[in-house]
Protein backbone atom coordinates (compact mmCIF):
# COMPACT_ATOMS: atom_id res chain seq x y z
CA UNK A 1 155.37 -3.69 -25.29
CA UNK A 2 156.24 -5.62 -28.66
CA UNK A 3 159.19 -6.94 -29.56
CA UNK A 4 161.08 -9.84 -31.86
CA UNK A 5 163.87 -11.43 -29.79
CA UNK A 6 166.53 -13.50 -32.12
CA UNK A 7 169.04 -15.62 -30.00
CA UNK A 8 171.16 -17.53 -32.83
CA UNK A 9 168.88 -18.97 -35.14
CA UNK A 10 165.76 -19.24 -33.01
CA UNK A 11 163.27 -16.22 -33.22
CA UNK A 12 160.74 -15.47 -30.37
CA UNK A 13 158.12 -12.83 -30.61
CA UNK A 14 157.47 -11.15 -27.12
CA UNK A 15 154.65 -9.40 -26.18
CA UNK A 16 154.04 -7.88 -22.52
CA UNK A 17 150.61 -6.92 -21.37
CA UNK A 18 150.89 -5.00 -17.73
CA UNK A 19 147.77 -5.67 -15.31
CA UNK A 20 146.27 -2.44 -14.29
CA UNK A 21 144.40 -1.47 -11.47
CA UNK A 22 142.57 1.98 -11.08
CA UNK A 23 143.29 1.91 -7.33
CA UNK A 24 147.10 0.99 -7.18
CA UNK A 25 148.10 1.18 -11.02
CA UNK A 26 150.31 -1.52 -12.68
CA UNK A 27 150.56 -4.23 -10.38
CA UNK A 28 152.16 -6.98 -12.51
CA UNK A 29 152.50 -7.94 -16.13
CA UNK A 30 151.87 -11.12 -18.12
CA UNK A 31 154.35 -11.81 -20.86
CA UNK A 32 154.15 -14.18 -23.81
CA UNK A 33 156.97 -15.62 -25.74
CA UNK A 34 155.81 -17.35 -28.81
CA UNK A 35 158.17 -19.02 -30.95
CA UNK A 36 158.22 -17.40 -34.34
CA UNK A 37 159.72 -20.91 -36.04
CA UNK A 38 157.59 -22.99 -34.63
CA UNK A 39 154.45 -21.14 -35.60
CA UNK A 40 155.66 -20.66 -39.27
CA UNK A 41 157.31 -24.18 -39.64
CA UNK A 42 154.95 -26.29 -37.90
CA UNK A 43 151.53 -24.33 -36.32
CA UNK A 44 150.13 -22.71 -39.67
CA UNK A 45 150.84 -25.51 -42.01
CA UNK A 46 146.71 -26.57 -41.88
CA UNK A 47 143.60 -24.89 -39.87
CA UNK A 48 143.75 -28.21 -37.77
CA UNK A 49 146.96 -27.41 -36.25
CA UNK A 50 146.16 -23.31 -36.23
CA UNK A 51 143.18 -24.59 -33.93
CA UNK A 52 144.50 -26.94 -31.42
CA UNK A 53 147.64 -24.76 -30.92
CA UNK A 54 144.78 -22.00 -30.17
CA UNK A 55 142.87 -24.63 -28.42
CA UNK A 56 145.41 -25.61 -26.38
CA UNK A 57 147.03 -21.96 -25.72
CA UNK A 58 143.87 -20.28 -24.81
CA UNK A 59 143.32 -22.88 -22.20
CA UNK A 60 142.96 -21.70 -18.65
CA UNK A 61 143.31 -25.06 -16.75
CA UNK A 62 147.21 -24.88 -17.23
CA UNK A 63 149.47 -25.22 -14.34
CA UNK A 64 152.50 -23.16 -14.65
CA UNK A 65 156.02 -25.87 -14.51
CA UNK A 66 158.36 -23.42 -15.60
CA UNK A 67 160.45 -21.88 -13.64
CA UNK A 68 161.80 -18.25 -14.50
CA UNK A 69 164.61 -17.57 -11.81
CA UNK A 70 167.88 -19.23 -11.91
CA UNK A 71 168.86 -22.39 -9.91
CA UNK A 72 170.53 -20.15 -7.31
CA UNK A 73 167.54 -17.53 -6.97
CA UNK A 74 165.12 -21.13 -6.69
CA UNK A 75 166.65 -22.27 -4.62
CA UNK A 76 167.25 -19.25 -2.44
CA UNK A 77 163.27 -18.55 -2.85
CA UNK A 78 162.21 -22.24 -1.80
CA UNK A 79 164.34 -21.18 1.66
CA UNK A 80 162.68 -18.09 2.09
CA UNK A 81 164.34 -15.05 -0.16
CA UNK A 82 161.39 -12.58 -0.98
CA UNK A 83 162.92 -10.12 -3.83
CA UNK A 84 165.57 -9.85 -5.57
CA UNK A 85 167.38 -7.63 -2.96
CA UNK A 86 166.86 -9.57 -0.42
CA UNK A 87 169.87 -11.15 1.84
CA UNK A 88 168.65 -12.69 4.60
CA UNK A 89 168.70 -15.79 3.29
């Protein structure tokens, strides 16, 4: 799945790639949000910048510090909350 998002004036192109398995089918997705701006204003300006933003977003020694549920959900998680329809905690 491919799609521009435009919140205001920022512009993010999203691309979602779902994880397959033969067995069980799609068991999870990745998704990328790339910032259209910043790659046009800043990224393809020279080759050296197209390669370390390459260099650095092909890297696989990342460690993921973003977090993509709200404060609430966090904090509901860090105490235990599996899914979003989960109320036990």
């Amino acid at each position: 799945m491919n799609y521009e998002l435009n919140i205001g004036a920022r512009k993010f192109k999203c691309t979602t790639i779902p994880i397959y398995r033969p067995e069980f089918g799609v068991v999870g997705a990745i998704c990328i949000n790339a910032d259209v701006n910043y790659l046009a204003d800043e990224v393809m300006n020279s080759r050296d910048r197209i390669e370390a933003f390459f260099k650095n977003f092909c890297r696989t020694d990342m460690q993921l510090d973003e977090n993509i549920l709200s404060k609430d959900e966090y904090a509901k998680a860090l105490k235990g909350k599996r899914h979003f329809k989960d109320e036990s905690v």
